[in-house]
C-alpha atoms as a PDB file:
ATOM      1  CA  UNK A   1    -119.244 -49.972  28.726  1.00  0.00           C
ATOM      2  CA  UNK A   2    -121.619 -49.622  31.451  1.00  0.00           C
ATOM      3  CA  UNK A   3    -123.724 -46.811  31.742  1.00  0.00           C
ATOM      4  CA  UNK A   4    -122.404 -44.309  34.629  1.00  0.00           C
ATOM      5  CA  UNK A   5    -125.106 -43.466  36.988  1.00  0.00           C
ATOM      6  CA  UNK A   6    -124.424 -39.697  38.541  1.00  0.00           C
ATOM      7  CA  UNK A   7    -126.113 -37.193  40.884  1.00  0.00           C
ATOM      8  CA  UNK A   8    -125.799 -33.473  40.463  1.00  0.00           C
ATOM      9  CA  UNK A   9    -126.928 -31.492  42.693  1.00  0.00           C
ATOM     10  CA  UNK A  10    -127.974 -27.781  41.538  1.00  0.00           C
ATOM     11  CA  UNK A  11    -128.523 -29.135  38.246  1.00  0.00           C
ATOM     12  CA  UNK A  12    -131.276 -26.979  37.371  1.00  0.00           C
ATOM     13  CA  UNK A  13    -130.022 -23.828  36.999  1.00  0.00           C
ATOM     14  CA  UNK A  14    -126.124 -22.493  35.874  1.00  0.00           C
ATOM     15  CA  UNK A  15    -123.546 -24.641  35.806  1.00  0.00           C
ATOM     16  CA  UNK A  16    -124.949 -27.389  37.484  1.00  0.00           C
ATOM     17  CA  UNK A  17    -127.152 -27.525  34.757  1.00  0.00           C
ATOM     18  CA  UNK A  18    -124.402 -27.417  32.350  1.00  0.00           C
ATOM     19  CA  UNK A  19    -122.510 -30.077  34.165  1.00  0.00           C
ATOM     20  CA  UNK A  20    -125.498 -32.517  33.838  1.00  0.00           C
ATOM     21  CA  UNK A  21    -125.802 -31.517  30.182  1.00  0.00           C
ATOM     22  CA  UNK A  22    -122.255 -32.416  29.609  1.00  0.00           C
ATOM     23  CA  UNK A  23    -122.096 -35.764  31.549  1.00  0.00           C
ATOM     24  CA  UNK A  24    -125.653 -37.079  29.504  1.00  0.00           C
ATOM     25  CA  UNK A  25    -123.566 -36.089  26.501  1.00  0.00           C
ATOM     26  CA  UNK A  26    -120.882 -38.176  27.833  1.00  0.00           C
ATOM     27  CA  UNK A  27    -123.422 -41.209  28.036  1.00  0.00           C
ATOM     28  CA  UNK A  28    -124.471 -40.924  31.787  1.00  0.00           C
ATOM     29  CA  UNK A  29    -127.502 -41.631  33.486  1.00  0.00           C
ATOM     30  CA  UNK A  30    -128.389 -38.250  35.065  1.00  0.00           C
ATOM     31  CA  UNK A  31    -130.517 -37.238  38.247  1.00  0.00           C
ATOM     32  CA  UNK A  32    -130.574 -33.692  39.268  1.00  0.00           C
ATOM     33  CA  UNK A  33    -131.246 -32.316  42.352  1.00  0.00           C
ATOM     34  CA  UNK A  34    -132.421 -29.201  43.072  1.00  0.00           C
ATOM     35  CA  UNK A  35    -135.417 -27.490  45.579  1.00  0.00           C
ATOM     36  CA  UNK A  36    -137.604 -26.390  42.195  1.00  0.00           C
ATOM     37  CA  UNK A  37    -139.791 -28.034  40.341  1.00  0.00           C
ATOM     38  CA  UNK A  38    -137.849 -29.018  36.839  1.00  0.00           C
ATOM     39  CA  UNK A  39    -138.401 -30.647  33.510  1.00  0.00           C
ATOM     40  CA  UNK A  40    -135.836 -32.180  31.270  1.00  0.00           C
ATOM     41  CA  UNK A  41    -136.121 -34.892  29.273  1.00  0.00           C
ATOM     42  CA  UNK A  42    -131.926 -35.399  29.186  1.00  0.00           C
ATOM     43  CA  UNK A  43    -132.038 -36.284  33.062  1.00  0.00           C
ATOM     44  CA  UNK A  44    -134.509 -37.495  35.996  1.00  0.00           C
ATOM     45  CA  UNK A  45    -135.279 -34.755  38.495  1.00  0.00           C
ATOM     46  CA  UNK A  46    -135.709 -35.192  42.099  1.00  0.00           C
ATOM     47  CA  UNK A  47    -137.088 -32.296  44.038  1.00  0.00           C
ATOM     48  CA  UNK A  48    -135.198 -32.069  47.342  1.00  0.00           C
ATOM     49  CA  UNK A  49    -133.202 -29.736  49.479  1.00  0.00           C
ATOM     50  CA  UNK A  50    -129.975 -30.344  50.400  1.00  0.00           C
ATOM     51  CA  UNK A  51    -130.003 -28.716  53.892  1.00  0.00           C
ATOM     52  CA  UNK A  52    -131.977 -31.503  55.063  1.00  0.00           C
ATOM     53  CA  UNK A  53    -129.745 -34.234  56.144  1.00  0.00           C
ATOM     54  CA  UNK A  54    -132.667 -36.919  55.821  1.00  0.00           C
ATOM     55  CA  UNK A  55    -134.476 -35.322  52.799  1.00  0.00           C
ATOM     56  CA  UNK A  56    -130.483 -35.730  51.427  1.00  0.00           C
ATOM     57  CA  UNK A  57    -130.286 -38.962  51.943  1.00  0.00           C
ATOM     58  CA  UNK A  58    -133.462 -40.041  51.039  1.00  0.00           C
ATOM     59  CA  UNK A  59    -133.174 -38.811  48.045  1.00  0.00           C
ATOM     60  CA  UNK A  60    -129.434 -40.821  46.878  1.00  0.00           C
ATOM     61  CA  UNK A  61    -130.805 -43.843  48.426  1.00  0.00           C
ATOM     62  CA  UNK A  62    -133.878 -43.960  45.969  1.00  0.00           C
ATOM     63  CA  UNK A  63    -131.093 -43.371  43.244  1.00  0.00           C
ATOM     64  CA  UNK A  64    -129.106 -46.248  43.960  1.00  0.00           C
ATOM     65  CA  UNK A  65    -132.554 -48.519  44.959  1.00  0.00           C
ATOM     66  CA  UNK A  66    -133.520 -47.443  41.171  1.00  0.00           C
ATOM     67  CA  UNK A  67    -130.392 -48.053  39.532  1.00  0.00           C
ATOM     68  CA  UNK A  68    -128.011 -50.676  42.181  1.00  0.00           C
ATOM     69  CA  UNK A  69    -125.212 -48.390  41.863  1.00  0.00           C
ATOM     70  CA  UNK A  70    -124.014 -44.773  41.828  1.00  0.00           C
ATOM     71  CA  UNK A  71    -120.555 -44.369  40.341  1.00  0.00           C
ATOM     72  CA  UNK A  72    -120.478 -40.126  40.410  1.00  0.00           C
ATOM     73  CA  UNK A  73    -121.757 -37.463  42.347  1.00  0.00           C
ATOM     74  CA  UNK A  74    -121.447 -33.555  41.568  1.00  0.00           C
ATOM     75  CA  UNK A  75    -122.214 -30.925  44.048  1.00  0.00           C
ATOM     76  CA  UNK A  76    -122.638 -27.839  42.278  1.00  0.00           C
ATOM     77  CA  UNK A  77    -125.199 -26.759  44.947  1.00  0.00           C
ATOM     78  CA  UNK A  78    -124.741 -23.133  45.897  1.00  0.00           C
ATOM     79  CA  UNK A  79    -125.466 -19.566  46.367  1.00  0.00           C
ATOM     80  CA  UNK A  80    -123.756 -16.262  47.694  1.00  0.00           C
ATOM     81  CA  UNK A  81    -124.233 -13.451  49.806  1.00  0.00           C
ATOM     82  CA  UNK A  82    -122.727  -9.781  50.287  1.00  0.00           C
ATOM     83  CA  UNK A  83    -121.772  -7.733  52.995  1.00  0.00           C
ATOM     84  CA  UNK A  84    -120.093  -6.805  55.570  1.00  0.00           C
ATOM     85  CA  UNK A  85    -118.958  -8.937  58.259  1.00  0.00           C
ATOM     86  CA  UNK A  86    -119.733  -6.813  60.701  1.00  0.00           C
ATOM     87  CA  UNK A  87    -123.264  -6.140  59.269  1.00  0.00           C
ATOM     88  CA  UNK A  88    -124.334  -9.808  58.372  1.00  0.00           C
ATOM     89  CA  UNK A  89    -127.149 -11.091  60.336  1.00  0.00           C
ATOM     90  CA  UNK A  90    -125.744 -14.498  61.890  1.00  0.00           C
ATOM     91  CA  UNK A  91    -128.829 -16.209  60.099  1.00  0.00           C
ATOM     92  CA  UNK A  92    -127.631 -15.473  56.693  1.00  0.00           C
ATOM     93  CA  UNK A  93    -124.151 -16.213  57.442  1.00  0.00           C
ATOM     94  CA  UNK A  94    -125.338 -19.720  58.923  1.00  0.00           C
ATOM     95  CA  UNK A  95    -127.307 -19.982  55.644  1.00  0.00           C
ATOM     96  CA  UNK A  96    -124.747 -19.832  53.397  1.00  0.00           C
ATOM     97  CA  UNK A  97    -123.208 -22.496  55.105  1.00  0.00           C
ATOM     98  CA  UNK A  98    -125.951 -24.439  55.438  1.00  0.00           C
ATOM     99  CA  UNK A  99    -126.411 -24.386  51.948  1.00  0.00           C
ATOM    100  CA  UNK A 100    -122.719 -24.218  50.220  1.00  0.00           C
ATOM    101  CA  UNK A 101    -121.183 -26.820  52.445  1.00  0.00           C
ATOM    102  CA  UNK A 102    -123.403 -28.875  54.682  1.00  0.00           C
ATOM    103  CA  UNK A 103    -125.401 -29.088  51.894  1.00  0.00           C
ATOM    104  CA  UNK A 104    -122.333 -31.022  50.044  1.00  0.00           C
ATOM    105  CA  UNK A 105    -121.908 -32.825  53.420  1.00  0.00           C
ATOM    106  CA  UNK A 106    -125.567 -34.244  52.979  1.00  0.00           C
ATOM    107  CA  UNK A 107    -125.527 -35.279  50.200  1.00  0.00           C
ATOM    108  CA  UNK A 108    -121.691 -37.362  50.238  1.00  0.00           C
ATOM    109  CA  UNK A 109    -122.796 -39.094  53.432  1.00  0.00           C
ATOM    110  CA  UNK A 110    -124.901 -41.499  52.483  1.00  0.00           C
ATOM    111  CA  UNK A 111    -122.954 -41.524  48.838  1.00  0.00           C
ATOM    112  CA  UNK A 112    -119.779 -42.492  50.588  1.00  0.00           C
ATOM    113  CA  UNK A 113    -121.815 -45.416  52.165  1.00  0.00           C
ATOM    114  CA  UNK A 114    -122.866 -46.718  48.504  1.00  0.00           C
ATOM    115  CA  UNK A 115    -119.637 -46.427  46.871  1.00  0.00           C
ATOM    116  CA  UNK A 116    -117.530 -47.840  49.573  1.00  0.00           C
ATOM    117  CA  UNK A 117    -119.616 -50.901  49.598  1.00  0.00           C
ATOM    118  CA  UNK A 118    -119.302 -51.303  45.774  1.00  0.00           C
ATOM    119  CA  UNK A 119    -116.012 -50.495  45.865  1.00  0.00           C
ATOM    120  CA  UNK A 120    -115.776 -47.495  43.733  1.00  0.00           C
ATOM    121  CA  UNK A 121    -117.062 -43.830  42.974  1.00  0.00           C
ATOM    122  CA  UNK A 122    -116.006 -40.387  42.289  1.00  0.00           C
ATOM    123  CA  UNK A 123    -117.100 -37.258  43.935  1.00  0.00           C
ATOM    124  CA  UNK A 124    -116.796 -33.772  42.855  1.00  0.00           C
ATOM    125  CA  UNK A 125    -117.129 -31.082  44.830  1.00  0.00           C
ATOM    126  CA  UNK A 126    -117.842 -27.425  43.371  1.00  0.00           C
ATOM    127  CA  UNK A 127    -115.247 -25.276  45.173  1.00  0.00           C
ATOM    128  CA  UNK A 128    -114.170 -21.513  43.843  1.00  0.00           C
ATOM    129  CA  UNK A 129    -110.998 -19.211  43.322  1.00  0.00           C
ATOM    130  CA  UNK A 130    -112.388 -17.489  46.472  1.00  0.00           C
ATOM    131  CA  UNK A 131    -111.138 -20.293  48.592  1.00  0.00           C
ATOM    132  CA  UNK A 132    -107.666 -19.009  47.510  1.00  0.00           C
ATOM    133  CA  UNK A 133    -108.481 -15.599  47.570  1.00  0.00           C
ATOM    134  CA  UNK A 134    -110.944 -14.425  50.001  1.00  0.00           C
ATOM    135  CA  UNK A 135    -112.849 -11.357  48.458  1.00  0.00           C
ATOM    136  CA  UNK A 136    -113.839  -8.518  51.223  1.00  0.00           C
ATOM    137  CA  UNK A 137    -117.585  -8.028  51.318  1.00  0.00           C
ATOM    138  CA  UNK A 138    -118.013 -11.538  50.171  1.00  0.00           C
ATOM    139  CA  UNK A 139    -116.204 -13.184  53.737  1.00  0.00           C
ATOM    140  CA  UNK A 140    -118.955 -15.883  54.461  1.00  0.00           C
ATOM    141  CA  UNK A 141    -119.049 -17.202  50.674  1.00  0.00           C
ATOM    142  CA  UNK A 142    -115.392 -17.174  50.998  1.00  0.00           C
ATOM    143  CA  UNK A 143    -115.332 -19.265  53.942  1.00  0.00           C
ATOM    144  CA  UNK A 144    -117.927 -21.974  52.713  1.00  0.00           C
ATOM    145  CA  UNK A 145    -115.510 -22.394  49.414  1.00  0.00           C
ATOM    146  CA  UNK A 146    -112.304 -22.529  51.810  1.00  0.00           C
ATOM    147  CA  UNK A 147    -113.967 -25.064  53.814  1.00  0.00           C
ATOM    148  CA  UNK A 148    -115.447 -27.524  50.985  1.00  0.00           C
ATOM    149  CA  UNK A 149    -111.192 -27.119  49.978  1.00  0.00           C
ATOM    150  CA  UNK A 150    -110.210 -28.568  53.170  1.00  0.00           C
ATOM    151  CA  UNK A 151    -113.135 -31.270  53.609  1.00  0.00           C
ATOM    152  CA  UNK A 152    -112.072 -32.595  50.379  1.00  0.00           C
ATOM    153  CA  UNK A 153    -108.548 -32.662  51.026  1.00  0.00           C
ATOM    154  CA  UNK A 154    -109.512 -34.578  54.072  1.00  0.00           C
ATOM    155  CA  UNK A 155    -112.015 -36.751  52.881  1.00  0.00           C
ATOM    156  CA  UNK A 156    -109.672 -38.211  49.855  1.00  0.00           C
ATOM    157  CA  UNK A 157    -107.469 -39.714  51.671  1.00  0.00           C
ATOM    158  CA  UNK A 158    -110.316 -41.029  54.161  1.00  0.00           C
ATOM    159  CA  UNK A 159    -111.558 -43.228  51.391  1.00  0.00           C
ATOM    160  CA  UNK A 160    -109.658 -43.870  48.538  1.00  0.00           C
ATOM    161  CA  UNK A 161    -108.216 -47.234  49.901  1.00  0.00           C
ATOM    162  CA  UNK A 162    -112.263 -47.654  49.167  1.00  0.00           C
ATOM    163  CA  UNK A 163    -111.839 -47.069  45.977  1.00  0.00           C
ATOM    164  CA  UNK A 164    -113.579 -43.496  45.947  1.00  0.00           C
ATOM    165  CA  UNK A 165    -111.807 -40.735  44.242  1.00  0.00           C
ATOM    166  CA  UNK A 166    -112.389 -37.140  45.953  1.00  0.00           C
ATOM    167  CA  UNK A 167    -111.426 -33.688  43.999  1.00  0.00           C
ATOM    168  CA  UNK A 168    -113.188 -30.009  44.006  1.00  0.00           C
ATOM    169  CA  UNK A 169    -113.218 -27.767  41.033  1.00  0.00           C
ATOM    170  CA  UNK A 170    -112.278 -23.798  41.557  1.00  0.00           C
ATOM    171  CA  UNK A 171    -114.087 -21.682  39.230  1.00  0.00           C
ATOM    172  CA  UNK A 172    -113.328 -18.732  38.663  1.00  0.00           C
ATOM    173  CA  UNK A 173    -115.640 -15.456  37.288  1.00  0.00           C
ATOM    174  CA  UNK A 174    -118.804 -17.271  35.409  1.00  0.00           C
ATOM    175  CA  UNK A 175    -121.465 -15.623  33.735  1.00  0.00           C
ATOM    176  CA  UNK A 176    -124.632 -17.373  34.795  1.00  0.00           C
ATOM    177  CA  UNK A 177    -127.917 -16.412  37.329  1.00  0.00           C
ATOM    178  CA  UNK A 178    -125.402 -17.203  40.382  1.00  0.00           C
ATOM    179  CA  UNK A 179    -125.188 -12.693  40.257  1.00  0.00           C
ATOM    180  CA  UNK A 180    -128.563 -11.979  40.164  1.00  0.00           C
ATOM    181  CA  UNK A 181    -129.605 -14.665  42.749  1.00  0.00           C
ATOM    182  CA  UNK A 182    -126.644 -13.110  45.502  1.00  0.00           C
ATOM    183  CA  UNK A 183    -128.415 -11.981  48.484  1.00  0.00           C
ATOM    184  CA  UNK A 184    -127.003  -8.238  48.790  1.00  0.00           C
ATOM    185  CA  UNK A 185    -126.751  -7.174  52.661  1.00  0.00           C
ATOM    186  CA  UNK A 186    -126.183  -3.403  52.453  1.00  0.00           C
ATOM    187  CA  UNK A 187    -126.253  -2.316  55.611  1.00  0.00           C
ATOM    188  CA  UNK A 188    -123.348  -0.312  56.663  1.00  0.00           C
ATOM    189  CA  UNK A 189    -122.605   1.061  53.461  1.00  0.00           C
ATOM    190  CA  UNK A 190    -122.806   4.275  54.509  1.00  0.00           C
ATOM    191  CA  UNK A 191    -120.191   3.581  57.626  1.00  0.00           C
ATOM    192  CA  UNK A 192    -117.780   2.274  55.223  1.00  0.00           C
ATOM    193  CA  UNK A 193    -117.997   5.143  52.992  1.00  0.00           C
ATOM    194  CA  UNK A 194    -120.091   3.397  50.129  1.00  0.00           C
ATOM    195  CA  UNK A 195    -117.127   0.580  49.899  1.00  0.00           C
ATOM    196  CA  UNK A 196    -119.725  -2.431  50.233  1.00  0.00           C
ATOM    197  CA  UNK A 197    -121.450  -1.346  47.006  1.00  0.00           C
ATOM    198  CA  UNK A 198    -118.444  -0.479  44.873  1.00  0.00           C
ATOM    199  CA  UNK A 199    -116.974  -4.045  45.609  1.00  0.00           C
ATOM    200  CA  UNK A 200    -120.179  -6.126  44.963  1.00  0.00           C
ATOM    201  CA  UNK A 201    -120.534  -3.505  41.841  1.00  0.00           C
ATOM    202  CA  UNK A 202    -117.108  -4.799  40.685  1.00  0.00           C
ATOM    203  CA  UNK A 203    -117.552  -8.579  41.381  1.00  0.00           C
ATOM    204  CA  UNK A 204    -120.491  -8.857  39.395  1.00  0.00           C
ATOM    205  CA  UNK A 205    -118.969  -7.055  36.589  1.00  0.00           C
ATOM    206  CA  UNK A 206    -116.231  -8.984  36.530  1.00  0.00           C
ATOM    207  CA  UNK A 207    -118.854 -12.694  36.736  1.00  0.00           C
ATOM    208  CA  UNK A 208    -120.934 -11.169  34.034  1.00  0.00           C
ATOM    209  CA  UNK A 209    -117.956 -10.798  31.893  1.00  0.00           C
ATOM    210  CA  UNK A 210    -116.781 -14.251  33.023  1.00  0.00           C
ATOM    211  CA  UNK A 211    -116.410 -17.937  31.637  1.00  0.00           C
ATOM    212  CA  UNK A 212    -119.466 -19.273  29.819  1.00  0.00           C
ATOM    213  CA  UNK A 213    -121.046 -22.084  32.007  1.00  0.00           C
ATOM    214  CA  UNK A 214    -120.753 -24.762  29.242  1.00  0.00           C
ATOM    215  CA  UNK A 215    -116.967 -24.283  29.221  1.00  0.00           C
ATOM    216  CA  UNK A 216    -117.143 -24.892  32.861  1.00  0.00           C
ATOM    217  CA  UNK A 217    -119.811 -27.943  32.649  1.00  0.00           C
ATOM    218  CA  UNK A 218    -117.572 -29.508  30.024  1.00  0.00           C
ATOM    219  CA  UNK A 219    -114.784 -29.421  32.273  1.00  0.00           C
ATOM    220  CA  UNK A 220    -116.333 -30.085  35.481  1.00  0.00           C
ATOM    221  CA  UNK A 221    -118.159 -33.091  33.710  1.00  0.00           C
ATOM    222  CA  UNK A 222    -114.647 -34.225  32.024  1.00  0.00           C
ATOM    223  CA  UNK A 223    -113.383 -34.662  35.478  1.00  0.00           C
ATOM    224  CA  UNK A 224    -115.826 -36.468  36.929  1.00  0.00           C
ATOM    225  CA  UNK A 225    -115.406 -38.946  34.163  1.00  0.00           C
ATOM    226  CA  UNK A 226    -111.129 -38.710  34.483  1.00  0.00           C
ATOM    227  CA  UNK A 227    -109.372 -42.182  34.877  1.00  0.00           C
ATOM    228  CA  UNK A 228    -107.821 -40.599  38.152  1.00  0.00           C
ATOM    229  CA  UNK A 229    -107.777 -36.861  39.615  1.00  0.00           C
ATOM    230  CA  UNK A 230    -105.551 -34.825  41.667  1.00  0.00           C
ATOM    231  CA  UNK A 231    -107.660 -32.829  44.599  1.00  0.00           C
ATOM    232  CA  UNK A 232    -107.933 -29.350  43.323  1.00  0.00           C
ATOM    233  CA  UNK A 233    -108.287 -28.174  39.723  1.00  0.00           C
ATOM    234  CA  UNK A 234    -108.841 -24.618  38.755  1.00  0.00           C
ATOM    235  CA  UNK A 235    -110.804 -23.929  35.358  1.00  0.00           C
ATOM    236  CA  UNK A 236    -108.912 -21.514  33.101  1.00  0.00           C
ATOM    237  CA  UNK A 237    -105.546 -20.154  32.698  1.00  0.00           C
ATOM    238  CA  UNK A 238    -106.004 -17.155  34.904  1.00  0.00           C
ATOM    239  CA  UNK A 239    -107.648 -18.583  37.794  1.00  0.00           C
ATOM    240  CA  UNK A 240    -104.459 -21.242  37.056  1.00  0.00           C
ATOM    241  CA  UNK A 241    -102.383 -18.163  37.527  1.00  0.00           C
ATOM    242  CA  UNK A 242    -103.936 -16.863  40.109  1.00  0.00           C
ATOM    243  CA  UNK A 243    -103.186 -20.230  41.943  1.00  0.00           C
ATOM    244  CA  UNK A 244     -99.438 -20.619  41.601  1.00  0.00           C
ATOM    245  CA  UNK A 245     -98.848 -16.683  42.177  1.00  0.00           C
ATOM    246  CA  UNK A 246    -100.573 -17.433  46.030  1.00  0.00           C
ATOM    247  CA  UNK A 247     -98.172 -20.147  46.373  1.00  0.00           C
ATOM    248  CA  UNK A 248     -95.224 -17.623  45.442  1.00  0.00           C
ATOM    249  CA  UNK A 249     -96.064 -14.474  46.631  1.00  0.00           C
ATOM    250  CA  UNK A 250     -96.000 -13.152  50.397  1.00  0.00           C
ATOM    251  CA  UNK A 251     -99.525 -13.303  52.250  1.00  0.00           C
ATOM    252  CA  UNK A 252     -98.873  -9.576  52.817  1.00  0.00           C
ATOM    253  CA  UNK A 253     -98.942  -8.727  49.281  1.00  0.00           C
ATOM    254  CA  UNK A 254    -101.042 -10.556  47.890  1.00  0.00           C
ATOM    255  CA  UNK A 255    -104.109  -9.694  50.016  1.00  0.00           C
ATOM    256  CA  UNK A 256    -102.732  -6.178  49.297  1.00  0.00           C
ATOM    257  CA  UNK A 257    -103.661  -6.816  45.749  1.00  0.00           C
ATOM    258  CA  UNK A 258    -106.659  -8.346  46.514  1.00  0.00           C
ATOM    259  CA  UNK A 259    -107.565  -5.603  48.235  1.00  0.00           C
ATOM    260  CA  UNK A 260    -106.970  -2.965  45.423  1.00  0.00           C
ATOM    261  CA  UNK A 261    -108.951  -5.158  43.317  1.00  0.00           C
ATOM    262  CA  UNK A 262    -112.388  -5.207  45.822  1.00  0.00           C
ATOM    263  CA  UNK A 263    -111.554  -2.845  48.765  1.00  0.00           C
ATOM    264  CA  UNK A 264    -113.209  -0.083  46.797  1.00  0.00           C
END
């Protein structure tokens, strides 16, 4: 069998790291990508930022100029902020953007160009239960998951007559750096009577009692390498849950519940 050649990008740190751990155990050729410096004998770094379109690309094309191929890409890529809408800076909101999607968008361009031309590939896109529910206090990560959901939607049925398979994986609570690294914007606090606090308080609770990474490496990794996919996959049974009981229950209530859960 030949050797698989994938890309994943935030696969220094969490579970990108996990995810490239898992898919070298699975007999892949590995190349992280990250902005850090990093050292792993398991994979071949490449320093690069995402956010830059041609950084991006020039750093997938010397993959596939190294290796003539490039059969999966991961884009685990990613970090949150806090706050309240009304009190987010634009810059940070256009930030996490920058960063959680058009980051992903970077990077896919010029993969789509490879693996149409060969004829073949698989993407995976890091998504999270967020996209289904959106948390208060956390709107803009929210909105960067929701909108990786829809580009992949989109983008599977752009290309699969190419041969390219498209799918995003919804994580749900995971206990990795991802909490420590949030930025915290915690202005306003006080004019929503200490509410912005008590929900961040509660969501990292809840991540640092969360999945282990490995268990969501393994599976993100087992995906990439699935015969075929369907476009959205959710981790565990409770995010699974989660997931069927939006489908079922009135908007009204179930942001109601949502609410109770991170409103403080």
């Amino acid at each position: 069998m030949t050797e698989k050649i994938a890309i994943v990008t935030g696969g220094t740190s969490g579970i990108g790291l996990c995810t490239a751990a898992a898919l070298h155990e699975k007999g892949c050729k590995v190349y992280t990508f990250s902005r850090r410096e990093f050292s792993d004998p398991r994979f071949t770094h490449i320093r690069v930022d995402v956010t830059d379109p041609d950084a991006a690309e020039a750093a997938v094309r010397r993959v596939y100029e190294k290796e003539g191929r490039l059969d999966i890409v991961v884009n685990c890529a990613g970090f949150g902020i806090s706050g309240a809408i009304e009190f987010t800076p634009a810059e940070d909101a256009k930030r996490q953007m920058d960063v959680n999607f058009f980051g992903m968008v970077n990077v896919n361009k010029p993969a789509l160009t490879i693996m149409r031309k060969q004829g073949a590939g698989r993407i995976v896109n890091t998504s999270s239960m967020a996209a289904v529910f959106a948390i208060p206090f956390q709107a803009y990560y929210s909105a960067s998951k929701a909108a990786i959901n829809s580009y992949t939607c989109a983008l599977l049925n752009e290309v699969k007559q190419y041969g390219i398979s498209v799918c995003a994986v919804q994580p749900g609570d995971i206990k990795t750096g991802f909490t420590a690294a949030r930025k915290k914007i915690e202005a306003g606090d006080e004019e929503y009577g200490g509410r912005i606090s008590r929900s961040v308080a509660k969501m990292e609770k809840d991540e640092q009692s969360g999945l282990d990474p490995q268990k969501a490496g393994d599976f993100i990794a087992k995906v990439a390498m699935k015969k075929s996919v369907k476009p959205l996959y959710t981790i565990d049974f409770i995010s699974g849950a989660e997931c069927i009981l939006d489908r079922i229950l009135p908007k009204g209530l179930a942001y109601k519940i949502v609410g109770g859960m991170y409103n403080g």
